[in-house]
Protein backbone atom coordinates (compact mmCIF):
# COMPACT_ATOMS: atom_id res chain seq x y z
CA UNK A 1 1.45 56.70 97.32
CA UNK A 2 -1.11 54.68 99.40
CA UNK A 3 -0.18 56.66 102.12
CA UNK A 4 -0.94 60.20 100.70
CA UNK A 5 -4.05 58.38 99.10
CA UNK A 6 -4.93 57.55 102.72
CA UNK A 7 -4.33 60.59 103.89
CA UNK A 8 -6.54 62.63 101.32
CA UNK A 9 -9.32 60.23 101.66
CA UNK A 10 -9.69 60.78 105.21
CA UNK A 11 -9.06 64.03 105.18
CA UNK A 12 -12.29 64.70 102.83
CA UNK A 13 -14.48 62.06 104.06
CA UNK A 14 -13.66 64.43 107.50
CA UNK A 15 -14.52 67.56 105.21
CA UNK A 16 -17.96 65.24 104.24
CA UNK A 17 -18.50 64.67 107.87
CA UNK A 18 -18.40 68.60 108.58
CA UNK A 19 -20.49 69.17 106.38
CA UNK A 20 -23.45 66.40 107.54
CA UNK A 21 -23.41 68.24 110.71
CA UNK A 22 -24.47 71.38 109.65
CA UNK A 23 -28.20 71.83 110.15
CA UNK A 24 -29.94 73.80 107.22
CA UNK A 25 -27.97 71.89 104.28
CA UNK A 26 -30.18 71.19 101.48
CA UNK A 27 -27.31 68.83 99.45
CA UNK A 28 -27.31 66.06 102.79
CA UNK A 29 -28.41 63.22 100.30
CA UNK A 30 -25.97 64.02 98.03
CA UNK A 31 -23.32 64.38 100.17
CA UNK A 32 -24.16 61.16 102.46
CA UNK A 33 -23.94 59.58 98.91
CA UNK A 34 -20.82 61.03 98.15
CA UNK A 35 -19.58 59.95 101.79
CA UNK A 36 -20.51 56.11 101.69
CA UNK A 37 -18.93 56.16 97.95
CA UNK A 38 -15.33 56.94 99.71
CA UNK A 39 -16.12 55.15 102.80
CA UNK A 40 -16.27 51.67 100.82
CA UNK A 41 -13.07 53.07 98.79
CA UNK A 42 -15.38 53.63 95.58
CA UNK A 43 -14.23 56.93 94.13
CA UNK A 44 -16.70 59.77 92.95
CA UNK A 45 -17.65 61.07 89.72
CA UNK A 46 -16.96 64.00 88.88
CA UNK A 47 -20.43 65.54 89.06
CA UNK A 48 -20.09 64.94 92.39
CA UNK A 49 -17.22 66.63 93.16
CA UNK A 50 -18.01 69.06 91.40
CA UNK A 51 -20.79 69.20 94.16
CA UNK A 52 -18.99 69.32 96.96
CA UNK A 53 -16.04 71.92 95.69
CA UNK A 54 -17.76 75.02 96.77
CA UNK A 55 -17.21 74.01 100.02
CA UNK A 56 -14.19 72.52 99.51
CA UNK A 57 -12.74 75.74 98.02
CA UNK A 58 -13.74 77.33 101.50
CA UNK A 59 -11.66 75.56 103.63
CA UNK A 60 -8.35 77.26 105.08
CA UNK A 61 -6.53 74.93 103.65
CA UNK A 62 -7.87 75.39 100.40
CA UNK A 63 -8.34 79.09 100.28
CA UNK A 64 -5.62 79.82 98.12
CA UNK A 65 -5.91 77.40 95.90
CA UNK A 66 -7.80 77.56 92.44
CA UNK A 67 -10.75 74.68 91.45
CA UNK A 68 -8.24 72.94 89.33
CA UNK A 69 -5.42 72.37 92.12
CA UNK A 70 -8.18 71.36 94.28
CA UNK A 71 -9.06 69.18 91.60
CA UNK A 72 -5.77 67.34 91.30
CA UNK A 73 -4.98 67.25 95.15
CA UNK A 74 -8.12 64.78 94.85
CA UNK A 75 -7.89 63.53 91.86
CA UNK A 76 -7.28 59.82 92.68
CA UNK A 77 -10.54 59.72 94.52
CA UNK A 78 -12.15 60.74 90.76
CA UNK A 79 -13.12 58.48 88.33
CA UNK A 80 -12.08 60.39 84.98
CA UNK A 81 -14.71 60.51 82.14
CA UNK A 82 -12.66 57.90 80.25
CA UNK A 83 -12.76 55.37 82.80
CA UNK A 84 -16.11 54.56 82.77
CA UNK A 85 -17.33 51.49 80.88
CA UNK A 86 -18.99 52.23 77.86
CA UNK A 87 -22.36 50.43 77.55
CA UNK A 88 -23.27 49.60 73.58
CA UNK A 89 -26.96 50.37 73.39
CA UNK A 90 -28.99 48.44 70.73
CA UNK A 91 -32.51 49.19 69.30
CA UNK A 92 -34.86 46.83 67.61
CA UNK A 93 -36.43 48.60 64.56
CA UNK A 94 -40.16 48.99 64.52
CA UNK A 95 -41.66 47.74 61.88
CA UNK A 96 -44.44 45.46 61.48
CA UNK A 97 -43.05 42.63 59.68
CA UNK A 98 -43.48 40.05 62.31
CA UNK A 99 -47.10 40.65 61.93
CA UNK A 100 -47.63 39.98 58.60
CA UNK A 101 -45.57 36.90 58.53
């Protein structure tokens, strides 16, 4: 397992890397985002793979393969919607009651 998770993180961030050098990208923030995220073994949303799949899909590797089996062959490098941490946002009221106190 850490093996093949190994293996498919270097194998994109080398995809990433591809990509950087091409001149007349307009997504190079994104994806130098994207890059230092895997780099530091953080995994991605996915928004941002979702960013980076239309290149991904390109690939010879990946040419016959649909969006979703690209999907799962990263998958571990995803955080699913679920896992992130759900922040409870509270609101004061407005009213004026402290002003008339």
């Amino acid at each position: 397992m850490y093996q093949t998770y190994n293996h498919r993180k270097n194998e994109l961030l080398t995809y990433l890397q591809l990509y950087l050098l091409k001149k007349n990208l307009k997504m190079k923030m994104v994806i130098k985002g994207i890059y230092k995220r895997i780099k530091s073994n953080n995994r991605i949303t996915l928004k941002q793979f979702n960013s980076i799949i239309k290149f991904l899909e390109r690939e010879p590797k990946f040419v016959q393969l649909s969006r979703e089996q690209i999907f799962e062959y990263f998958s571990f490098l995803i955080i699913s919607q679920n896992e992130f941490p759900k922040e409870k946002i509270t609101y004061e009221s407005n009213t004026l009651t402290k002003f008339f106190t």
